[in-house]
N, C-alpha and C. Protein backbone atom coordinates (compact mmCIF):
# COMPACT_ATOMS: atom_id res chain seq x y z
N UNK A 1 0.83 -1.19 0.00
CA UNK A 1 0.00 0.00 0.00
C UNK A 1 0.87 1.25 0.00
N UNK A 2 1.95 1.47 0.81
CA UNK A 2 3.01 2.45 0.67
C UNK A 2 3.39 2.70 -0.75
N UNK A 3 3.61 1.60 -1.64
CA UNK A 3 4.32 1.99 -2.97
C UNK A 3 3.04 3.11 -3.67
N UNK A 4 1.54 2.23 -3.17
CA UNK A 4 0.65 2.67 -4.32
C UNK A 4 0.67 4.22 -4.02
N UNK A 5 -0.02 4.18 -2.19
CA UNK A 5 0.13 5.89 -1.86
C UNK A 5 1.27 7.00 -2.38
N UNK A 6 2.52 6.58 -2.21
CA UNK A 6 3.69 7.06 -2.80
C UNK A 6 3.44 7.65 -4.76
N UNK A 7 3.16 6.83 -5.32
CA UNK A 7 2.90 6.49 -6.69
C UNK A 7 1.52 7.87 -6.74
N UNK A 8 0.69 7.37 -5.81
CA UNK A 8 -0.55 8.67 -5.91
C UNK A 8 -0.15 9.99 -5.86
N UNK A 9 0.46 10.32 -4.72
CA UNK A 9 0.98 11.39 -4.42
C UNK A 9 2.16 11.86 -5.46
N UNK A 10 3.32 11.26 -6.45
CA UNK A 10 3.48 11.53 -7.40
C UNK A 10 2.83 12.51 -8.30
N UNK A 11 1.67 11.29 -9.10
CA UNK A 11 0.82 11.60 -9.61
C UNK A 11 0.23 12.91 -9.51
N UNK A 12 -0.27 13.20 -8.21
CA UNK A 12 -1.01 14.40 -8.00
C UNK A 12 -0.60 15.55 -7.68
N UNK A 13 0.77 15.08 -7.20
CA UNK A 13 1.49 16.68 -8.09
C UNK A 13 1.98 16.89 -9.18
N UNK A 14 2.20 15.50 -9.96
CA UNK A 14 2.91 16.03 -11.24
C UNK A 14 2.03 16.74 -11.52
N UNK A 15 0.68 16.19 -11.74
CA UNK A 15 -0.72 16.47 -12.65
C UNK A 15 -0.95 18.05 -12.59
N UNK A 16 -0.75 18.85 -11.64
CA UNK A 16 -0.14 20.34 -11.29
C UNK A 16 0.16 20.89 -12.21
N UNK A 17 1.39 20.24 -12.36
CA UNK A 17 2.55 20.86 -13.40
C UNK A 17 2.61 21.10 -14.81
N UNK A 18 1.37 20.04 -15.26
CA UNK A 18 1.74 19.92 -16.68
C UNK A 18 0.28 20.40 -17.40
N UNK A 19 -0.33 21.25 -16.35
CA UNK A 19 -1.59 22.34 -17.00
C UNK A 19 -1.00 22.66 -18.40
N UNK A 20 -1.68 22.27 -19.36
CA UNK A 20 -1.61 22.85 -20.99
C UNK A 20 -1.11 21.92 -21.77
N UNK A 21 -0.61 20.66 -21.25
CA UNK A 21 -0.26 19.91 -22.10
C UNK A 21 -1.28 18.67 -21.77
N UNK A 22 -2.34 18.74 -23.32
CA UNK A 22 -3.51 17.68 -22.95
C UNK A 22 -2.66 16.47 -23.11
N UNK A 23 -2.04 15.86 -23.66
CA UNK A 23 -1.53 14.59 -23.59
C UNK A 23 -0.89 13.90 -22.44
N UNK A 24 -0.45 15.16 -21.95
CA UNK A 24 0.26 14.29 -20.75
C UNK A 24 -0.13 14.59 -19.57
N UNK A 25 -1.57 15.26 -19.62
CA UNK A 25 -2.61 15.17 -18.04
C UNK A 25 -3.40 14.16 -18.19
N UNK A 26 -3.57 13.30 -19.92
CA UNK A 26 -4.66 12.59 -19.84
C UNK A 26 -3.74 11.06 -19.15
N UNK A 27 -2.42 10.99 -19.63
CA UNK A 27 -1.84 10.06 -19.66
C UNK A 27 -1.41 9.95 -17.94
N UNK A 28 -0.98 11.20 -17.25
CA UNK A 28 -1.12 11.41 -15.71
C UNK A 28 -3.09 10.76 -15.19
N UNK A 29 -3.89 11.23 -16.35
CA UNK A 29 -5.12 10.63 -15.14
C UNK A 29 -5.10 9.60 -15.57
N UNK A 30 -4.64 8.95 -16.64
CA UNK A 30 -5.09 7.06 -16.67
C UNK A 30 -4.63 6.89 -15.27
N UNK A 31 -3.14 7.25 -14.97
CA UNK A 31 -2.42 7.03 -14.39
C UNK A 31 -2.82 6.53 -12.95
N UNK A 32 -3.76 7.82 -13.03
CA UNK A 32 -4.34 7.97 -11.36
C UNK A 32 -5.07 7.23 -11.53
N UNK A 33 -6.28 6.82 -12.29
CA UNK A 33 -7.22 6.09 -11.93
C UNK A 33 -6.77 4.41 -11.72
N UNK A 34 -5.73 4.09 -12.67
CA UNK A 34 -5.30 2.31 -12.66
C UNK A 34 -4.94 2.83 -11.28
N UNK A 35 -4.18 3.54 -10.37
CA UNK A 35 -3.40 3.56 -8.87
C UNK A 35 -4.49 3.32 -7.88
N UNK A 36 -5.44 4.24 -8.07
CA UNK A 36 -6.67 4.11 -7.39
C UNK A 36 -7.63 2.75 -7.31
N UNK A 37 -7.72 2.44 -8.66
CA UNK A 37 -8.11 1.09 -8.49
C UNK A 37 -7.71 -0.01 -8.07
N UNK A 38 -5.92 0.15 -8.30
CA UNK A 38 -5.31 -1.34 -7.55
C UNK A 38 -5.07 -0.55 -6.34
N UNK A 39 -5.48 0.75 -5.63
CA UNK A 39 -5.63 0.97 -4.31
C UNK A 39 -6.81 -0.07 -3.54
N UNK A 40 -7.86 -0.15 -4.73
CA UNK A 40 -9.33 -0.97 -4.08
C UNK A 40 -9.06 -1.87 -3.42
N UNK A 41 -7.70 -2.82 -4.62
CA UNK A 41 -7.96 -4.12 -4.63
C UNK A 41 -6.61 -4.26 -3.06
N UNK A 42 -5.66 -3.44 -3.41
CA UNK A 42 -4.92 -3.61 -2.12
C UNK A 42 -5.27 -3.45 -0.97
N UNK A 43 -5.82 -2.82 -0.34
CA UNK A 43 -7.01 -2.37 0.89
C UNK A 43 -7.80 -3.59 0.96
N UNK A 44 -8.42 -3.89 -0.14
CA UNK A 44 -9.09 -5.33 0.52
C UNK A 44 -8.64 -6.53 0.64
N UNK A 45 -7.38 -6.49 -0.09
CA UNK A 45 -6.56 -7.87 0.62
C UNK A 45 -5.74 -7.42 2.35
N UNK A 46 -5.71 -6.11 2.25
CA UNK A 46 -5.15 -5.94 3.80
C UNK A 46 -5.90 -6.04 4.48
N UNK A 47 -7.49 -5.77 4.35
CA UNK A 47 -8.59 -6.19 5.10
C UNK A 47 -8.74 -7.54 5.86
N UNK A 48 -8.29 -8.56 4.75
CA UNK A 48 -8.46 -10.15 4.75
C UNK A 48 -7.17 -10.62 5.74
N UNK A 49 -5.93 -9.92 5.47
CA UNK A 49 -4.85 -9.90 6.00
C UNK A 49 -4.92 -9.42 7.44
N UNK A 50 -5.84 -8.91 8.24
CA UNK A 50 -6.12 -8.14 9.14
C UNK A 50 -6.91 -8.80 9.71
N UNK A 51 -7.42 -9.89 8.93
CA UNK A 51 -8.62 -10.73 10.30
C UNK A 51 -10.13 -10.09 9.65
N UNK A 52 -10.24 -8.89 9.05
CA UNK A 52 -11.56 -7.86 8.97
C UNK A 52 -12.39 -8.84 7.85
N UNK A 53 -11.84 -9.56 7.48
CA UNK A 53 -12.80 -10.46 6.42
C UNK A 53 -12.26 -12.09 6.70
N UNK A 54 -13.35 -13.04 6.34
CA UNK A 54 -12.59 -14.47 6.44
C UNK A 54 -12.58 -14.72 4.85
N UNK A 55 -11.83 -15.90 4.67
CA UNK A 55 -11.92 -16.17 3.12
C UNK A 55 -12.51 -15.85 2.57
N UNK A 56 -13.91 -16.69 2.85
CA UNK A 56 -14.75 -16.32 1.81
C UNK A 56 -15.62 -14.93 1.89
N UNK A 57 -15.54 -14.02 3.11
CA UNK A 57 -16.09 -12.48 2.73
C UNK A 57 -14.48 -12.20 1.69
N UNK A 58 -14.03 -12.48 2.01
CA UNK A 58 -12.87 -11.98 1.38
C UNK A 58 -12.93 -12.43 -0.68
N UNK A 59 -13.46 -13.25 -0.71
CA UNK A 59 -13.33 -14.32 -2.20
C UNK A 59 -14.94 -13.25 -2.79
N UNK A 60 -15.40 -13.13 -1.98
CA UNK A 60 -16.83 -12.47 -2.81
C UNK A 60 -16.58 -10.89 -2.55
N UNK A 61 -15.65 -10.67 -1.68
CA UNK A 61 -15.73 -8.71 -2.08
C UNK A 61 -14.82 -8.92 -2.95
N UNK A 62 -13.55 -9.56 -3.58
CA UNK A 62 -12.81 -9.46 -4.38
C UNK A 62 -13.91 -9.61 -5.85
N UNK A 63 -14.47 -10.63 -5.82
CA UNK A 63 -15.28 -10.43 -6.71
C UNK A 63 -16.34 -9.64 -6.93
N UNK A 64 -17.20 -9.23 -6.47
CA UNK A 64 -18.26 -7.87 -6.55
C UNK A 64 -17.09 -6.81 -7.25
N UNK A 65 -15.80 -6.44 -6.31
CA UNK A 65 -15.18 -5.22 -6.69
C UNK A 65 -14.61 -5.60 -8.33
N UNK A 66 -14.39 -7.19 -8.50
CA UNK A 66 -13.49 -7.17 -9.83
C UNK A 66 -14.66 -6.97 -11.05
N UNK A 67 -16.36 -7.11 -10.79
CA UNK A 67 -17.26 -7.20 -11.82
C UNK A 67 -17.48 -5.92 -12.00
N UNK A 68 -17.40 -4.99 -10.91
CA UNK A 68 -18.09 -3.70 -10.74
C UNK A 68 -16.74 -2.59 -11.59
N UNK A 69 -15.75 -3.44 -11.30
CA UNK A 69 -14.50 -2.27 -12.30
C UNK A 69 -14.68 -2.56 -13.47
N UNK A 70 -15.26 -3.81 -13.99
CA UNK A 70 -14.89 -4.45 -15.43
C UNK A 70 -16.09 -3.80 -16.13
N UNK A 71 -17.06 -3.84 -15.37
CA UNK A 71 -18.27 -3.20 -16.17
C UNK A 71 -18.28 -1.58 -16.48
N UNK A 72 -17.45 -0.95 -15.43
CA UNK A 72 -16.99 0.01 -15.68
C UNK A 72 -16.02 0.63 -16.31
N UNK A 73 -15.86 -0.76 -16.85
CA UNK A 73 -14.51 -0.38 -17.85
C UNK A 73 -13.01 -0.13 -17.43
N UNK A 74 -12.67 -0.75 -16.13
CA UNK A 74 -11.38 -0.06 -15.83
C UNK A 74 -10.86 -1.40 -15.25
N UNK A 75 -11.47 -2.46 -16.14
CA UNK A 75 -10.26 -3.65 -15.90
C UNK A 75 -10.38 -4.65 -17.35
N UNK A 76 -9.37 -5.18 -17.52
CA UNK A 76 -7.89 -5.13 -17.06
C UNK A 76 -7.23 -3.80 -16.94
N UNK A 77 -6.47 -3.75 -16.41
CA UNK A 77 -5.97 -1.99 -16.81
C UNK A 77 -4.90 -2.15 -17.54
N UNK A 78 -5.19 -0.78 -18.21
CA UNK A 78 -4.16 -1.04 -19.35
C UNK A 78 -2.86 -1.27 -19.16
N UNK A 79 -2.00 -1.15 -18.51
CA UNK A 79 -1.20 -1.12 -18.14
C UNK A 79 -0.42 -2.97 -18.04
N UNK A 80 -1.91 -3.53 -17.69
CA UNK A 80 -1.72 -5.35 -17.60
C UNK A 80 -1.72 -5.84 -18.54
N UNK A 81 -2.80 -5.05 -19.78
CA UNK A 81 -3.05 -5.75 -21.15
C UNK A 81 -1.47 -6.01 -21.71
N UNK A 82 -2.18 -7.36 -22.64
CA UNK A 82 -0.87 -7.83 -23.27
C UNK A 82 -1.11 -7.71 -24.61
């Protein structure tokens, strides 16, 4: 979770900096949003990791969260595609 927060906070200041150049705020927000989303998925395995879920709450929020990104279009992320 440190790398992702780290990686966010990047992000959200570069995204500052580069007012006027549309290509590379759009390419800063993919950015943010894939971070944010494998923020979801990391948080809820620390959840499971934490005792706060047992397997299987753990096996069905992973899944609710993986149908609810896909339908929304933000999985796979691009970044995974091959």
């Amino acid at each position: 979770m440190e790398r992702v927060a780290s990686e966010l906070d990047d992000v959200l200041c570069t995204i500052q900096l580069v007012v006027g150049d549309d290509a590379l705020q759009q390419r800063l927000f993919d950015q943010l949003v894939d971070l944010l989303v494998e923020s979801m998925f990391v948080e809820l395995r620390q959840a499971h990791l934490r005792g706060e879920l047992d397997r299987a709450g753990y096996v069905e929020e992973l899944a609710g969260l993986a149908a609810t990104c896909r339908q929304a279009g933000l999985l796979p992320l691009p970044s995974r595609r091959t």
